[in-house]
N, C-alpha and C. Protein backbone atom coordinates (compact mmCIF):
# COMPACT_ATOMS: atom_id res chain seq x y z
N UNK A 1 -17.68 -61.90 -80.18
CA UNK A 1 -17.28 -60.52 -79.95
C UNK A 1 -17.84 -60.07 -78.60
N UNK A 2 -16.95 -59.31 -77.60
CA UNK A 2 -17.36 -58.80 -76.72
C UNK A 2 -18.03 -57.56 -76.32
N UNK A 3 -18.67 -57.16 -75.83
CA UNK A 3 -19.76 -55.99 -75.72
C UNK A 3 -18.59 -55.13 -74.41
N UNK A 4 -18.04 -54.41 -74.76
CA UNK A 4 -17.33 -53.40 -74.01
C UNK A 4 -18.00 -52.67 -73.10
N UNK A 5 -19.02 -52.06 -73.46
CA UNK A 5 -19.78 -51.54 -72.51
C UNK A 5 -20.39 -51.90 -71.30
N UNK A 6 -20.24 -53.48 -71.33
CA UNK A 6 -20.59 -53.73 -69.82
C UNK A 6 -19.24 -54.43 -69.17
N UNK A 7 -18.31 -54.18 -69.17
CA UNK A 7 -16.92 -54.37 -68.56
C UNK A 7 -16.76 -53.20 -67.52
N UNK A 8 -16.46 -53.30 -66.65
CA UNK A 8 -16.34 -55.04 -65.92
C UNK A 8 -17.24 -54.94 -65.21
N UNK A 9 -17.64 -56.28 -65.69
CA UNK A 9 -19.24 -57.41 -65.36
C UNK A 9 -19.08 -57.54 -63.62
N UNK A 10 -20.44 -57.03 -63.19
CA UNK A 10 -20.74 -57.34 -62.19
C UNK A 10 -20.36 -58.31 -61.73
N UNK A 11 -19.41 -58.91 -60.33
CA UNK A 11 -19.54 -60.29 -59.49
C UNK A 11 -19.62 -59.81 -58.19
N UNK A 12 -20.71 -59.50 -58.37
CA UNK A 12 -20.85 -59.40 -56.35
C UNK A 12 -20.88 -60.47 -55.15
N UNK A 13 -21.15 -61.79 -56.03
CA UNK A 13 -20.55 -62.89 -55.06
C UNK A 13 -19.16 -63.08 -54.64
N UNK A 14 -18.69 -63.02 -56.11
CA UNK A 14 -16.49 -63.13 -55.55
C UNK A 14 -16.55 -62.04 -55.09
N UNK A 15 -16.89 -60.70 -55.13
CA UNK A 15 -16.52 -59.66 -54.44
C UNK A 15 -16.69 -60.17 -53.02
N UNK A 16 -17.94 -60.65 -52.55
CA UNK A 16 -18.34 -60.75 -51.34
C UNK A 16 -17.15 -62.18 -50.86
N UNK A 17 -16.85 -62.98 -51.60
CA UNK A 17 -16.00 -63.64 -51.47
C UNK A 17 -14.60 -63.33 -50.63
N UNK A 18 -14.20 -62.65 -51.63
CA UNK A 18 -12.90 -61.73 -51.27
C UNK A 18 -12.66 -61.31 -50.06
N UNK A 19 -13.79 -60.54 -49.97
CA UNK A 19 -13.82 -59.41 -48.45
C UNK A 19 -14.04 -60.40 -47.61
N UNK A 20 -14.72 -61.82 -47.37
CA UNK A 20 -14.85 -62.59 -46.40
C UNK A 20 -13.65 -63.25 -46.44
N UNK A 21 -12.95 -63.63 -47.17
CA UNK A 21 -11.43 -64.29 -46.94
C UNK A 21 -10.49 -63.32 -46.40
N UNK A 22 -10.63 -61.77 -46.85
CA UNK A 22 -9.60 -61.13 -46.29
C UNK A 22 -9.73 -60.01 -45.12
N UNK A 23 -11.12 -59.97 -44.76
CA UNK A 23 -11.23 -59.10 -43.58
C UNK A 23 -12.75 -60.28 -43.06
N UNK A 24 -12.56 -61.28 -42.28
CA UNK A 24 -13.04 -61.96 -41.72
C UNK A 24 -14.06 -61.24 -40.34
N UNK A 25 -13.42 -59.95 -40.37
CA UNK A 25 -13.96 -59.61 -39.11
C UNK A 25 -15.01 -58.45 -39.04
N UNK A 26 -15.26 -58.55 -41.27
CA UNK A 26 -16.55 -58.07 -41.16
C UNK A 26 -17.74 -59.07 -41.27
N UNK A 27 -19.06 -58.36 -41.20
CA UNK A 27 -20.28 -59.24 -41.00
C UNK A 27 -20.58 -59.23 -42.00
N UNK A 28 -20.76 -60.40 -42.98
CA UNK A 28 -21.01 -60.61 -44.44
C UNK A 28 -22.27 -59.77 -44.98
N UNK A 29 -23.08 -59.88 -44.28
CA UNK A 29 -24.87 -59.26 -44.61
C UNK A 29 -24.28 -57.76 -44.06
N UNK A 30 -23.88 -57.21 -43.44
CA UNK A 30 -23.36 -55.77 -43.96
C UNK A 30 -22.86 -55.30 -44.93
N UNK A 31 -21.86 -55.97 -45.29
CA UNK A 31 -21.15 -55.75 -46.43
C UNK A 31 -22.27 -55.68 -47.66
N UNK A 32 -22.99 -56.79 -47.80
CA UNK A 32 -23.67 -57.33 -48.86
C UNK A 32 -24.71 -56.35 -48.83
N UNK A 33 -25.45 -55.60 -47.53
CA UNK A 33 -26.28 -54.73 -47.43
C UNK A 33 -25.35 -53.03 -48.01
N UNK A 34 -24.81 -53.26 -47.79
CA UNK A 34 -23.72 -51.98 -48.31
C UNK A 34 -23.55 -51.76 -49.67
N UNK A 35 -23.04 -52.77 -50.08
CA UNK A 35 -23.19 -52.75 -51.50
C UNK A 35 -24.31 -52.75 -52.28
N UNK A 36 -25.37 -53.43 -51.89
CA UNK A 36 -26.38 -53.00 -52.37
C UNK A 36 -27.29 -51.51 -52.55
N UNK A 37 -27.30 -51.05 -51.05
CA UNK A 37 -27.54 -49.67 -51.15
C UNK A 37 -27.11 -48.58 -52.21
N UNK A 38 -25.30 -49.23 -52.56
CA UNK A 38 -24.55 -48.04 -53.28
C UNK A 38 -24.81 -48.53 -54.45
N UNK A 39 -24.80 -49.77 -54.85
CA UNK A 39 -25.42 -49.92 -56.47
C UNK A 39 -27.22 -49.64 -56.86
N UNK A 40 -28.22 -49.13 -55.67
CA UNK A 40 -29.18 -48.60 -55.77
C UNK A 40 -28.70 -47.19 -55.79
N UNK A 41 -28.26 -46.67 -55.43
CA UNK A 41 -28.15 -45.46 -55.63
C UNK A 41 -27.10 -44.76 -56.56
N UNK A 42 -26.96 -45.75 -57.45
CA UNK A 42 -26.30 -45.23 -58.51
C UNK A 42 -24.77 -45.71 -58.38
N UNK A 43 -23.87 -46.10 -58.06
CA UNK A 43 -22.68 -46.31 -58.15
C UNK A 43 -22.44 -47.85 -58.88
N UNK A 44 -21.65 -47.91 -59.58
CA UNK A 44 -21.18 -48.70 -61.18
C UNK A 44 -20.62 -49.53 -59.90
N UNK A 45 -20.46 -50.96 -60.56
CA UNK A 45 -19.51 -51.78 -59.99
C UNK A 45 -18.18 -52.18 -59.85
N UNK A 46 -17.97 -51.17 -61.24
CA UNK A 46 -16.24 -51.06 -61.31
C UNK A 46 -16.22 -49.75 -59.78
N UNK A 47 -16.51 -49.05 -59.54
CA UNK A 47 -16.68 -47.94 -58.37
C UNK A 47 -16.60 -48.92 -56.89
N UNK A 48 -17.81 -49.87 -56.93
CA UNK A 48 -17.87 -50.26 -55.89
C UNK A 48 -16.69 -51.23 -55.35
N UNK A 49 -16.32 -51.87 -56.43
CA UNK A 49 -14.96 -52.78 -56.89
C UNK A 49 -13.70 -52.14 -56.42
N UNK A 50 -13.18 -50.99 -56.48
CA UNK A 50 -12.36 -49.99 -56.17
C UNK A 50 -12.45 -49.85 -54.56
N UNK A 51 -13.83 -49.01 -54.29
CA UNK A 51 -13.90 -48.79 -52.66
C UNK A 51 -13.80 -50.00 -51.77
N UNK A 52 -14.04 -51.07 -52.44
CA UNK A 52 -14.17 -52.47 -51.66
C UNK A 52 -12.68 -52.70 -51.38
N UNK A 53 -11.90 -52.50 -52.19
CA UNK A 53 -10.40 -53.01 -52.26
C UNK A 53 -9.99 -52.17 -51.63
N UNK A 54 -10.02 -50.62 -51.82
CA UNK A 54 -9.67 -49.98 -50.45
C UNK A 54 -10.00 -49.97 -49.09
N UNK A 55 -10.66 -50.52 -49.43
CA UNK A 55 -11.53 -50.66 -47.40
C UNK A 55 -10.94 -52.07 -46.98
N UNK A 56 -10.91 -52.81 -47.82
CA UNK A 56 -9.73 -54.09 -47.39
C UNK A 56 -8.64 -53.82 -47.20
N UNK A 57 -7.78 -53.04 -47.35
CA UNK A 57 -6.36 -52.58 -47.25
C UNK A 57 -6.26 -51.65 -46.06
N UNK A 58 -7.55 -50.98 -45.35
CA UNK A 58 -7.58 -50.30 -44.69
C UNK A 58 -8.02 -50.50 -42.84
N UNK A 59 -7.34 -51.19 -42.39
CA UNK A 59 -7.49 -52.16 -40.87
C UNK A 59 -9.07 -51.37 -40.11
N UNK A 60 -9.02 -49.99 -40.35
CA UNK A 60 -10.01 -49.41 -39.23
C UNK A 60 -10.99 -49.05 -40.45
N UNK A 61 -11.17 -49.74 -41.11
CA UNK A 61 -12.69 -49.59 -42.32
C UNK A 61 -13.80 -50.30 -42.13
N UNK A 62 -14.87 -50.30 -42.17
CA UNK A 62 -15.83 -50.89 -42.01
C UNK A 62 -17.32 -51.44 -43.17
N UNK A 63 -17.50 -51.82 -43.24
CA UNK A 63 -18.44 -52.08 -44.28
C UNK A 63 -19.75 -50.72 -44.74
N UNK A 64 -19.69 -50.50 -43.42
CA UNK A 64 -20.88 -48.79 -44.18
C UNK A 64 -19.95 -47.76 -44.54
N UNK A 65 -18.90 -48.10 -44.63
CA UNK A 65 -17.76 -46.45 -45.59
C UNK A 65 -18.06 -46.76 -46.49
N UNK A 66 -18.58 -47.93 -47.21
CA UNK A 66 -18.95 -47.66 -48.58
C UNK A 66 -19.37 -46.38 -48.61
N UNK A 67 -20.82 -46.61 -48.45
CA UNK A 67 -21.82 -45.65 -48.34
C UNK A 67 -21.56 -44.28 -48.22
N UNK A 68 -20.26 -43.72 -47.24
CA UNK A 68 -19.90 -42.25 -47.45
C UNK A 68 -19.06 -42.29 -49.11
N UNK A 69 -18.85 -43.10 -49.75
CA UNK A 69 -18.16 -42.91 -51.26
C UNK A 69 -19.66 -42.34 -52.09
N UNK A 70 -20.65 -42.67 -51.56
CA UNK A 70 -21.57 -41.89 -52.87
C UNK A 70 -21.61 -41.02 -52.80
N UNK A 71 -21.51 -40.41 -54.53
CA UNK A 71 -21.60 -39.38 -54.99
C UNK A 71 -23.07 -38.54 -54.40
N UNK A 72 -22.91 -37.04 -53.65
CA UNK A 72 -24.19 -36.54 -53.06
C UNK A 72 -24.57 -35.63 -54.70
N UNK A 73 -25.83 -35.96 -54.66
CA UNK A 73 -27.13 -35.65 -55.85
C UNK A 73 -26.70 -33.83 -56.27
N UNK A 74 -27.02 -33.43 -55.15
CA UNK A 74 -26.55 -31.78 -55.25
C UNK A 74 -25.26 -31.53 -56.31
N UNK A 75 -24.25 -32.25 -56.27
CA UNK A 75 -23.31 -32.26 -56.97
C UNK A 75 -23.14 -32.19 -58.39
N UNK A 76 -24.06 -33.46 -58.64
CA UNK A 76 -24.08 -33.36 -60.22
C UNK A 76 -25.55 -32.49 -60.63
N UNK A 77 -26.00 -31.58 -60.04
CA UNK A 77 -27.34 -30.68 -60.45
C UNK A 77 -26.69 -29.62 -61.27
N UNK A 78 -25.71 -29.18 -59.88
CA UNK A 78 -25.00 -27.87 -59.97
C UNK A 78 -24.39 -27.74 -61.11
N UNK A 79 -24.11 -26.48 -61.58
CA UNK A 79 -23.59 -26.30 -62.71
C UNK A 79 -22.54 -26.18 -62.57
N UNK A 80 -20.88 -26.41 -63.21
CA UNK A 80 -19.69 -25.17 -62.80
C UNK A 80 -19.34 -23.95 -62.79
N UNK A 81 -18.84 -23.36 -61.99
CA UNK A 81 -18.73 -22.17 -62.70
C UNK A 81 -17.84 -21.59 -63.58
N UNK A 82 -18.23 -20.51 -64.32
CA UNK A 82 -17.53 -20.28 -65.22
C UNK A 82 -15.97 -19.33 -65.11
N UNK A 83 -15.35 -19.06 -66.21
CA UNK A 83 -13.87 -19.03 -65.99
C UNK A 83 -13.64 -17.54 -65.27
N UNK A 84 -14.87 -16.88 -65.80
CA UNK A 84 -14.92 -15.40 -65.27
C UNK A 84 -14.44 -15.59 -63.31
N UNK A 85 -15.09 -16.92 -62.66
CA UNK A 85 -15.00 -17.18 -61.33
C UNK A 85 -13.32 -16.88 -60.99
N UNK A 86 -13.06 -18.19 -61.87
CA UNK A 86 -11.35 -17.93 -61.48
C UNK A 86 -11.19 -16.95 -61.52
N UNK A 87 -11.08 -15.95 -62.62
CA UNK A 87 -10.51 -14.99 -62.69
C UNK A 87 -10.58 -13.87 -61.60
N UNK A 88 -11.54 -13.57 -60.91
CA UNK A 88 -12.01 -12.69 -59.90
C UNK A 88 -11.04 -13.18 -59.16
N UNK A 89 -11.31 -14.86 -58.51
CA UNK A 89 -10.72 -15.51 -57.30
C UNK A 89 -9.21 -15.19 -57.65
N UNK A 90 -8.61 -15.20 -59.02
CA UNK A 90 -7.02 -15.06 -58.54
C UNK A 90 -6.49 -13.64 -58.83
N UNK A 91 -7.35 -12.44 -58.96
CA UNK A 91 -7.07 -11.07 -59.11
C UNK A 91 -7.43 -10.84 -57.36
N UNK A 92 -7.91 -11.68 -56.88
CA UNK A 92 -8.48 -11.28 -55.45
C UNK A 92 -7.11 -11.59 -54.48
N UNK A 93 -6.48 -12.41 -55.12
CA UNK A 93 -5.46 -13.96 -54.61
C UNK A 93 -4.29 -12.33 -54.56
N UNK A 94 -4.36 -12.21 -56.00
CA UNK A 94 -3.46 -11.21 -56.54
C UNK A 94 -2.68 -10.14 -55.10
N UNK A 95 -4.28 -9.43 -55.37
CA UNK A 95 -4.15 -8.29 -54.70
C UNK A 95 -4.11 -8.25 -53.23
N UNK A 96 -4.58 -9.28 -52.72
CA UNK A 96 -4.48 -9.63 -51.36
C UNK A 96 -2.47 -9.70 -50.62
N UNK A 97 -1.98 -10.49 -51.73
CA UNK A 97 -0.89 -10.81 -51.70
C UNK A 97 -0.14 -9.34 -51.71
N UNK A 98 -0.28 -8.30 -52.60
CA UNK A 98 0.58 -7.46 -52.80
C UNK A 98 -0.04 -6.10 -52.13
N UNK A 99 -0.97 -6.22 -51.08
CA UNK A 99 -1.28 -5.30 -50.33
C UNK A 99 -0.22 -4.51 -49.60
N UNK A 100 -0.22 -3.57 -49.47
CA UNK A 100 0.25 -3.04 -48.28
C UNK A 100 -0.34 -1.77 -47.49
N UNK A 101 -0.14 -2.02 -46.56
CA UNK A 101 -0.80 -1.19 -45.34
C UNK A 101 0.00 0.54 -45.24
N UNK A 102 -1.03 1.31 -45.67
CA UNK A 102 -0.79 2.93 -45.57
C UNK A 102 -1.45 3.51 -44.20
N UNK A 103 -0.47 3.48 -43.41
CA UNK A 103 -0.71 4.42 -42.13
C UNK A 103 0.00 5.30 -41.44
């Protein structure tokens, strides 16, 4: 029986594989330094798996764009706000729209 919860299993070698067969004209120990950083700082490998494949598809990408994909800390602190927000923002939306000027 398989344990679901760790799908899909880390391979950061074929990953590193990959990216050296298909963008040759990055520097392997960047890459490999890249990825490491973003799986220290929290990003899953299905995540890193994703940005990797997009940055291969992408001619002017480079191996540290990983690194702008992490999630910044501030983000998940913050709370959302609540619905009362919208509501202001689209009575504001509202009235802005149906202004008119008395002069």
């Amino acid at each position: 029986m398989n344990d679901d919860s760790e799908l899909p299993r880390p391979a950061t070698g074929q990953l590193l594989a990959l990216a050296t067969a298909a963008r040759p004209d990055w520097p392997l120990d960047q890459l490999r330094d890249a990825i490491a950083q973003a799986r220290t700082a929290g990003m899953t490998f299905g995540r890193a798996l994703v940005v990797v494949a997009q940055m291969i598809a992408d001619p002017m990408a480079q191996p540290g764009d990983l690194l702008a994909e992490l999630p910044e800390p501030w983000r998940h602190r913050r709370r959302p706000p609540g619905p009362e927000t919208y509501h202001r923002g689209a009575a504001a939306v509202r009235a802005a729209l149906h202004h008119t000027e008395t002069d």
